[in-house]
N, C-alpha and C. Protein backbone atom coordinates (compact mmCIF):
# COMPACT_ATOMS: atom_id res chain seq x y z
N UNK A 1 0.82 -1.18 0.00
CA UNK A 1 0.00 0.00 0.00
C UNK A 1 0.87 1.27 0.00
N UNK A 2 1.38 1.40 1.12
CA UNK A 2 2.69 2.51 0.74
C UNK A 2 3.84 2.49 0.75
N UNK A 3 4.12 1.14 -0.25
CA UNK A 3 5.49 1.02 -0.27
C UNK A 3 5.96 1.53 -1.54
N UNK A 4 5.34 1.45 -2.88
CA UNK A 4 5.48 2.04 -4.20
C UNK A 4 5.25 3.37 -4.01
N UNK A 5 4.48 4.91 -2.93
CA UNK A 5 4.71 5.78 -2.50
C UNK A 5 6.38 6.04 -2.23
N UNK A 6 6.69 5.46 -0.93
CA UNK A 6 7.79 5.22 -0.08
C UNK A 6 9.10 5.21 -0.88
N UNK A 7 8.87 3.93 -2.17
CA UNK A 7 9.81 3.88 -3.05
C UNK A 7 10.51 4.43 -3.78
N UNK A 8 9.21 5.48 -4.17
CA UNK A 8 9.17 6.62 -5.10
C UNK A 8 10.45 7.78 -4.57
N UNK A 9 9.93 8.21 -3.29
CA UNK A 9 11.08 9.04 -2.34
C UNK A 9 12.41 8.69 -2.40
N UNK A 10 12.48 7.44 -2.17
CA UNK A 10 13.49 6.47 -2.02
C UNK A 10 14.55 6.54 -3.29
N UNK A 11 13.90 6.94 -4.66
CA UNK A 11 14.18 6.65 -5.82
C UNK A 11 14.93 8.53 -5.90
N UNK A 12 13.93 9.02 -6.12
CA UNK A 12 14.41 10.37 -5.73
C UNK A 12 15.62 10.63 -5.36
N UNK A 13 15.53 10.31 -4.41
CA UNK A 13 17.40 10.67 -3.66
C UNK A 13 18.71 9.82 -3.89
N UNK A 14 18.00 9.17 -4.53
CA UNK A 14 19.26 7.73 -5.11
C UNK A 14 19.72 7.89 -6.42
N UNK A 15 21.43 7.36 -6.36
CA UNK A 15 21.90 7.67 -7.45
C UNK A 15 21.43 6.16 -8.71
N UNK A 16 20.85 5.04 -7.56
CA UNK A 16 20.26 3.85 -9.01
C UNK A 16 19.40 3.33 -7.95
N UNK A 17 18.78 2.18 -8.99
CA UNK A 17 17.39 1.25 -8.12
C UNK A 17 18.17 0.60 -6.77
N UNK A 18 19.38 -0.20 -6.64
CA UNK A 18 20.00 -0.65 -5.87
C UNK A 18 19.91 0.25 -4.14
N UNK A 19 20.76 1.61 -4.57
CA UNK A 19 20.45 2.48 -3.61
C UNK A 19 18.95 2.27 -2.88
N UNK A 20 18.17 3.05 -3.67
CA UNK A 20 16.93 3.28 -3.83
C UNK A 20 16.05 2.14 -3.11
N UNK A 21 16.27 0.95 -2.99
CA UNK A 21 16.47 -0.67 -2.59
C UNK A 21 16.22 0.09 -1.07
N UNK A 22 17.95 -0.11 -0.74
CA UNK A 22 18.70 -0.15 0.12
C UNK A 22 18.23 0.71 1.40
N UNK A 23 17.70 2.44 0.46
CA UNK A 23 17.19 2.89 1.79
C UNK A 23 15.62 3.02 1.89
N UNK A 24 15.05 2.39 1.16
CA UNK A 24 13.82 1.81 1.34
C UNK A 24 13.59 0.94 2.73
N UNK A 25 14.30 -0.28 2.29
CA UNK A 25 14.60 -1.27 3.60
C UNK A 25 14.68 -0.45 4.68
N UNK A 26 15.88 0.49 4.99
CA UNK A 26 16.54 0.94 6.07
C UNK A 26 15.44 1.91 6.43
N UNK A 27 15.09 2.58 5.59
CA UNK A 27 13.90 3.41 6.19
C UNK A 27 12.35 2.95 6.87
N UNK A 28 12.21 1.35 6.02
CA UNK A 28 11.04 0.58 6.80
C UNK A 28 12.01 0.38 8.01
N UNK A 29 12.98 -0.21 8.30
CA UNK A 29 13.20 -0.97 9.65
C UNK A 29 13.17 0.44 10.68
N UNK A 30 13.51 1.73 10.66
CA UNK A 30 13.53 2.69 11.18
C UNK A 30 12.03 2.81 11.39
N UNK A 31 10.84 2.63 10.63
CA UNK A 31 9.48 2.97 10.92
C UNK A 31 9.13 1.89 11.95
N UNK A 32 9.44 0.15 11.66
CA UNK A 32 9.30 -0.54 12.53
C UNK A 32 9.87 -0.17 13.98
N UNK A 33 11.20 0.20 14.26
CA UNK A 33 11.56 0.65 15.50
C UNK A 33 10.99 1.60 15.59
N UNK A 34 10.31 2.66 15.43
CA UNK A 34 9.86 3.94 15.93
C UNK A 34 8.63 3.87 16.11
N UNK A 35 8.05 2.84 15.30
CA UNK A 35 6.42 3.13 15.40
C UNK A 35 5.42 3.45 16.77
N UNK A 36 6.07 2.97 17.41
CA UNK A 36 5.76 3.82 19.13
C UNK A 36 6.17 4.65 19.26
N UNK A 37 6.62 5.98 17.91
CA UNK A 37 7.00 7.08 18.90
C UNK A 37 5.71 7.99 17.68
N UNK A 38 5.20 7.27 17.19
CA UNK A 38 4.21 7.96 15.68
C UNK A 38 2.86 8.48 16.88
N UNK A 39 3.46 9.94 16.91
CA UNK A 39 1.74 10.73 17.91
C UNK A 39 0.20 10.99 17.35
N UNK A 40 0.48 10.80 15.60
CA UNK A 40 -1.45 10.35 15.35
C UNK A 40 -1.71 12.09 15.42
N UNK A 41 -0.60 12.64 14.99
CA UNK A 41 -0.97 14.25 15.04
C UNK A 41 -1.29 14.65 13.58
N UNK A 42 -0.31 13.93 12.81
CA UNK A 42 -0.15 14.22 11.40
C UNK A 42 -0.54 13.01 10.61
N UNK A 43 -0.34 12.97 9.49
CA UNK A 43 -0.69 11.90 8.96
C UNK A 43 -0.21 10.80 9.10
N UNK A 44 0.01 9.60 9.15
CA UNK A 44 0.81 8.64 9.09
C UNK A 44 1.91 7.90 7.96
N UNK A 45 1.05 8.69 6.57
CA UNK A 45 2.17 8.56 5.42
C UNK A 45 3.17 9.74 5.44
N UNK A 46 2.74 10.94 5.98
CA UNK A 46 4.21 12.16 5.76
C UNK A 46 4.64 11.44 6.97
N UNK A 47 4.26 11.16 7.99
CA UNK A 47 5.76 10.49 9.15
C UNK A 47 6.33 9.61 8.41
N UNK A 48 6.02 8.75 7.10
CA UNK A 48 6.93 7.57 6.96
C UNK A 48 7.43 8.20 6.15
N UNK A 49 6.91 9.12 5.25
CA UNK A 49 7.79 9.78 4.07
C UNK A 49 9.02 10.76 4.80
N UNK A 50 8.63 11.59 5.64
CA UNK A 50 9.95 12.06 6.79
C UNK A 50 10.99 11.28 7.02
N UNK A 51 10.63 9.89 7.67
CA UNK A 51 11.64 9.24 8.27
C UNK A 51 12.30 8.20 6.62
N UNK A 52 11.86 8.22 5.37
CA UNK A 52 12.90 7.75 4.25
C UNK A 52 14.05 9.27 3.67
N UNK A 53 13.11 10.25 3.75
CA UNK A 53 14.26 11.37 3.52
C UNK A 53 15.43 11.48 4.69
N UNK A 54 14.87 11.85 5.78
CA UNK A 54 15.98 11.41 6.95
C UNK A 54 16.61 10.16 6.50
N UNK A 55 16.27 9.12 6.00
CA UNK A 55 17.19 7.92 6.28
C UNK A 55 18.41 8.33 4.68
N UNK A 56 17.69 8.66 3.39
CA UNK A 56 18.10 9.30 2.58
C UNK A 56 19.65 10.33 2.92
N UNK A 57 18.96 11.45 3.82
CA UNK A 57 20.28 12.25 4.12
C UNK A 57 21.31 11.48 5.27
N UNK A 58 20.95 10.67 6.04
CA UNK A 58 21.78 10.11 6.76
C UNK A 58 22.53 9.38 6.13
N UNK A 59 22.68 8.81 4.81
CA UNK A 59 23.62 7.89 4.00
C UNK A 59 24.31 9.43 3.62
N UNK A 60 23.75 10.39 3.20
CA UNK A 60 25.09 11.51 2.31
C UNK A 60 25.50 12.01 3.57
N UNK A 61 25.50 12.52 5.00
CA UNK A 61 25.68 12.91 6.06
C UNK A 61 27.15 11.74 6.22
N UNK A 62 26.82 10.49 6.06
CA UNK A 62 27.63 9.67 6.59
C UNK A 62 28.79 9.34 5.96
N UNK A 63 28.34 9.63 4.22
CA UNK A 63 29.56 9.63 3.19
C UNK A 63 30.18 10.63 2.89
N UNK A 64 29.15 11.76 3.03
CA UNK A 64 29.83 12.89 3.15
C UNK A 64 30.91 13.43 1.66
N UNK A 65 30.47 13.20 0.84
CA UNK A 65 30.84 12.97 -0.69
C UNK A 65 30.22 14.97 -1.31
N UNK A 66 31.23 15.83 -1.60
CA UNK A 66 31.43 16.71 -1.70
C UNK A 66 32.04 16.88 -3.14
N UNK A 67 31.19 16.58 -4.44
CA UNK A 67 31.99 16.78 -6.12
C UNK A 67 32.31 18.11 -6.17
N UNK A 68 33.89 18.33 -6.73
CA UNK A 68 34.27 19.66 -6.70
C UNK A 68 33.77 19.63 -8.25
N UNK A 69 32.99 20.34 -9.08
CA UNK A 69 32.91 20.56 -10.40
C UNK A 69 33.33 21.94 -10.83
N UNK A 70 34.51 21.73 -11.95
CA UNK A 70 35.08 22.48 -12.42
C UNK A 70 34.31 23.08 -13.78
N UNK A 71 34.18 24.81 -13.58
CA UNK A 71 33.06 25.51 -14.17
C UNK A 71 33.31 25.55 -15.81
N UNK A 72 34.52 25.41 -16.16
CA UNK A 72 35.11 25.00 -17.33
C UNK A 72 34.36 23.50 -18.12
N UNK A 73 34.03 22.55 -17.26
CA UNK A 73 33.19 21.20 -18.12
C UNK A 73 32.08 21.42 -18.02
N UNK A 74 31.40 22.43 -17.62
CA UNK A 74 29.84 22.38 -17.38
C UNK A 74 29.58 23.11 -18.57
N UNK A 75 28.34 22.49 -19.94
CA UNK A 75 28.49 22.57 -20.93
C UNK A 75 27.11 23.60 -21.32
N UNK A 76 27.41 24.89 -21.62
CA UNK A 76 26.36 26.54 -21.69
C UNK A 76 24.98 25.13 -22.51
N UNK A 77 23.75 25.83 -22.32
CA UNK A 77 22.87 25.46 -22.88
C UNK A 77 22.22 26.61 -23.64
N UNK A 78 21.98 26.88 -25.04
CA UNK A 78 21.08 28.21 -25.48
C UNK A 78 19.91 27.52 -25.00
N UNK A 79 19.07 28.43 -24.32
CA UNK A 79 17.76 28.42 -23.83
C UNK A 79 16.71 28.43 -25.07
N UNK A 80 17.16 29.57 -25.68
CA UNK A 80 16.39 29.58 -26.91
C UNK A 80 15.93 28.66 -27.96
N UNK A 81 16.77 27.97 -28.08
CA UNK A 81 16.61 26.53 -29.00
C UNK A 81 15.95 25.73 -28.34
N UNK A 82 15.22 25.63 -26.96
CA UNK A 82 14.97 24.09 -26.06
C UNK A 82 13.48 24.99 -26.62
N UNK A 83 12.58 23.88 -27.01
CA UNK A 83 11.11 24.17 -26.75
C UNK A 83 10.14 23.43 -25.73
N UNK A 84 10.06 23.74 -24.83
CA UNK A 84 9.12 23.50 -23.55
C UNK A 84 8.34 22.19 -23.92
N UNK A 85 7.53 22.31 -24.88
CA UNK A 85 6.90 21.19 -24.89
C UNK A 85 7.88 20.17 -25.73
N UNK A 86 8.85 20.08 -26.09
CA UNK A 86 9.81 19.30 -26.40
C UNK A 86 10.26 18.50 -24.76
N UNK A 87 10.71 18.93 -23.86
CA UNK A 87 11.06 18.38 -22.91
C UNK A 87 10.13 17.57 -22.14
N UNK A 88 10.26 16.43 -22.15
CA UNK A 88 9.46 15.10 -21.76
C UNK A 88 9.91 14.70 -19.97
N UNK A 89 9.07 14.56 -19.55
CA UNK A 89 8.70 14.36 -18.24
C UNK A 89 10.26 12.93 -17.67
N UNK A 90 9.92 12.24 -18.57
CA UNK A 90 11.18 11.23 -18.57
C UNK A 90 12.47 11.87 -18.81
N UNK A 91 13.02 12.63 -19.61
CA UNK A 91 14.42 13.52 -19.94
C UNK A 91 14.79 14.13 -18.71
N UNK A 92 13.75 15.26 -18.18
CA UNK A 92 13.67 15.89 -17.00
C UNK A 92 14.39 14.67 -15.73
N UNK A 93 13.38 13.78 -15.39
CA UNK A 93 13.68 13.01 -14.33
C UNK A 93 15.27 12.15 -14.79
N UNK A 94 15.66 12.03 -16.33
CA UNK A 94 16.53 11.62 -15.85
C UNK A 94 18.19 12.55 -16.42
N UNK A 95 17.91 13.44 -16.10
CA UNK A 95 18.76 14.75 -15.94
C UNK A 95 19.03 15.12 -14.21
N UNK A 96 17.66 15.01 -13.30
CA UNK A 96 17.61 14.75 -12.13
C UNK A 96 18.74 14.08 -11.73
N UNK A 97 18.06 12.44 -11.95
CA UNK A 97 19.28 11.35 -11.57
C UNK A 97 20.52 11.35 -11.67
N UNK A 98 21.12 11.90 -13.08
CA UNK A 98 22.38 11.96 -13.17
C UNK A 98 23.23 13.01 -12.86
N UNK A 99 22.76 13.47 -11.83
CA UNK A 99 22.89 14.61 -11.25
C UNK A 99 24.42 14.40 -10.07
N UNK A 100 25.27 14.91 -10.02
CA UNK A 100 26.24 14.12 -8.62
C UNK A 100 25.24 14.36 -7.62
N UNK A 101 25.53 13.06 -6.37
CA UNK A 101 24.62 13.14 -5.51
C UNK A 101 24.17 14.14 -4.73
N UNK A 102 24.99 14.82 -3.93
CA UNK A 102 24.78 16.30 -3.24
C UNK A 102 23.79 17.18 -3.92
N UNK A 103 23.90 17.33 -5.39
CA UNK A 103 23.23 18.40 -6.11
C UNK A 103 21.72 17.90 -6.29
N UNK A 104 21.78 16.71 -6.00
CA UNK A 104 20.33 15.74 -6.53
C UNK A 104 19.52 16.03 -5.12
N UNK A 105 20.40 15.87 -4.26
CA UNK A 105 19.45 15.75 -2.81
C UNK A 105 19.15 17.20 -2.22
N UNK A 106 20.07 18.26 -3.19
CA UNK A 106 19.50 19.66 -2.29
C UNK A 106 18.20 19.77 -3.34
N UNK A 107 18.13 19.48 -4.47
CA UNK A 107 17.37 20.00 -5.47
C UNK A 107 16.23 19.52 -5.06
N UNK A 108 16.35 18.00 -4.89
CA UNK A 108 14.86 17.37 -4.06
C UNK A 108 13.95 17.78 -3.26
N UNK A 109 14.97 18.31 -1.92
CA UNK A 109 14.90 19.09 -0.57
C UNK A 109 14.15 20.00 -1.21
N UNK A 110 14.70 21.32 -2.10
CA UNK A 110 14.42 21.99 -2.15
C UNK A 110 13.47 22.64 -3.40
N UNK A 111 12.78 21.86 -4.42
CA UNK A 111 12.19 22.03 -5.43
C UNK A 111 10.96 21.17 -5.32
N UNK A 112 11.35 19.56 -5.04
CA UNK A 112 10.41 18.62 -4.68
C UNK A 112 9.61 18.72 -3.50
N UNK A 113 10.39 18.85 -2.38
CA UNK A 113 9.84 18.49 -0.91
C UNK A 113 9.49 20.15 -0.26
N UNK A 114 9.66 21.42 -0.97
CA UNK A 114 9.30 22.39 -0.55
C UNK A 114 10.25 22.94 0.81
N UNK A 115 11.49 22.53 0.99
CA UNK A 115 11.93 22.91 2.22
C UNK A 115 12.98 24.01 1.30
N UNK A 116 13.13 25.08 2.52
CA UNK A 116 14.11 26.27 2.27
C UNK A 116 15.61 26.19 2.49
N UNK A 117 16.04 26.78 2.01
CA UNK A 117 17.55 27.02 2.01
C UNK A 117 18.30 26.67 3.13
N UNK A 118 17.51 27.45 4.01
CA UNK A 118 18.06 27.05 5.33
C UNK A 118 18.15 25.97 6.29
N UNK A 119 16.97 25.20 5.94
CA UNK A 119 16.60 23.93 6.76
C UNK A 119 17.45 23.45 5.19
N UNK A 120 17.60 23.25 4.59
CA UNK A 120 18.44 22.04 3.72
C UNK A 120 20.02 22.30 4.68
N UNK A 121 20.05 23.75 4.92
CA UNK A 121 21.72 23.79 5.08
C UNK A 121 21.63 22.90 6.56
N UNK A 122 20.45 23.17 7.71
CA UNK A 122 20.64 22.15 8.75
C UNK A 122 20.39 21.18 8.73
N UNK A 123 19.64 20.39 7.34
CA UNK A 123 20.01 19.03 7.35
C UNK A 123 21.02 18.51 6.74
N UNK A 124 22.25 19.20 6.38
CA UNK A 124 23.24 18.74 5.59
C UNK A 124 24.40 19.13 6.38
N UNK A 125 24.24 19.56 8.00
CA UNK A 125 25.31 19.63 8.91
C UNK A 125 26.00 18.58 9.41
């Protein structure tokens, strides 16, 4: 029921399905241990979707993987030539993905999941 939800998140912040796997699992066994601390205030799917992004940033927190990209390979795009309805929902998501990880998980944080600048910078302390 909300595990193809769950997954989805899961997928999001991951650099492949494997990942994506990985903190799926880790983020159910974290709901199993906590589920006595779930207060029935909020919904019960944003607490599980909370605790896979938490489990999400706790793998880059722990690897701590910092790509220096040099501004010289990053390749100009004319804007003008892209036509909007040319860009397909699939291209988009996987421009996302191949994203180095750091840049994937602030963009998430902060485009997807609606959190600000600031709370990304304190969850990435």
């Amino acid at each position: 029921m909300y595990a193809p939800k769950l997954y989805a998140i899961c997928y999001k912040y991951s650099k492949n399905t494997q990942e994506a796997e990985d903190n799926l699992h880790d983020g159910f066994l974290t709901i199993f241990k906590k589920i006595n601390q779930f207060k029935h205030q909020g919904s019960f799917e944003g607490w599980m979707k909370r605790i896979m992004i938490n489990t999400a940033l706790e793998k880059y927190r722990k690897d701590k993987v910092f790509p220096l990209i040099n501004e010289e390979s990053i390749e100009e795009v004319d804007t003008l030539d892209i036509d909007d309805e040319t860009i397909k929902l699939e291209t988009l998501l996987t421009g996302i993905q191949n994203l180095p990880n750091r840049y994937r998980l602030v963009f998430n944080l902060y485009i997807l999941d609606g959190y600000s600048h600031k709370e990304i910078g304190n969850m990435l302390e």
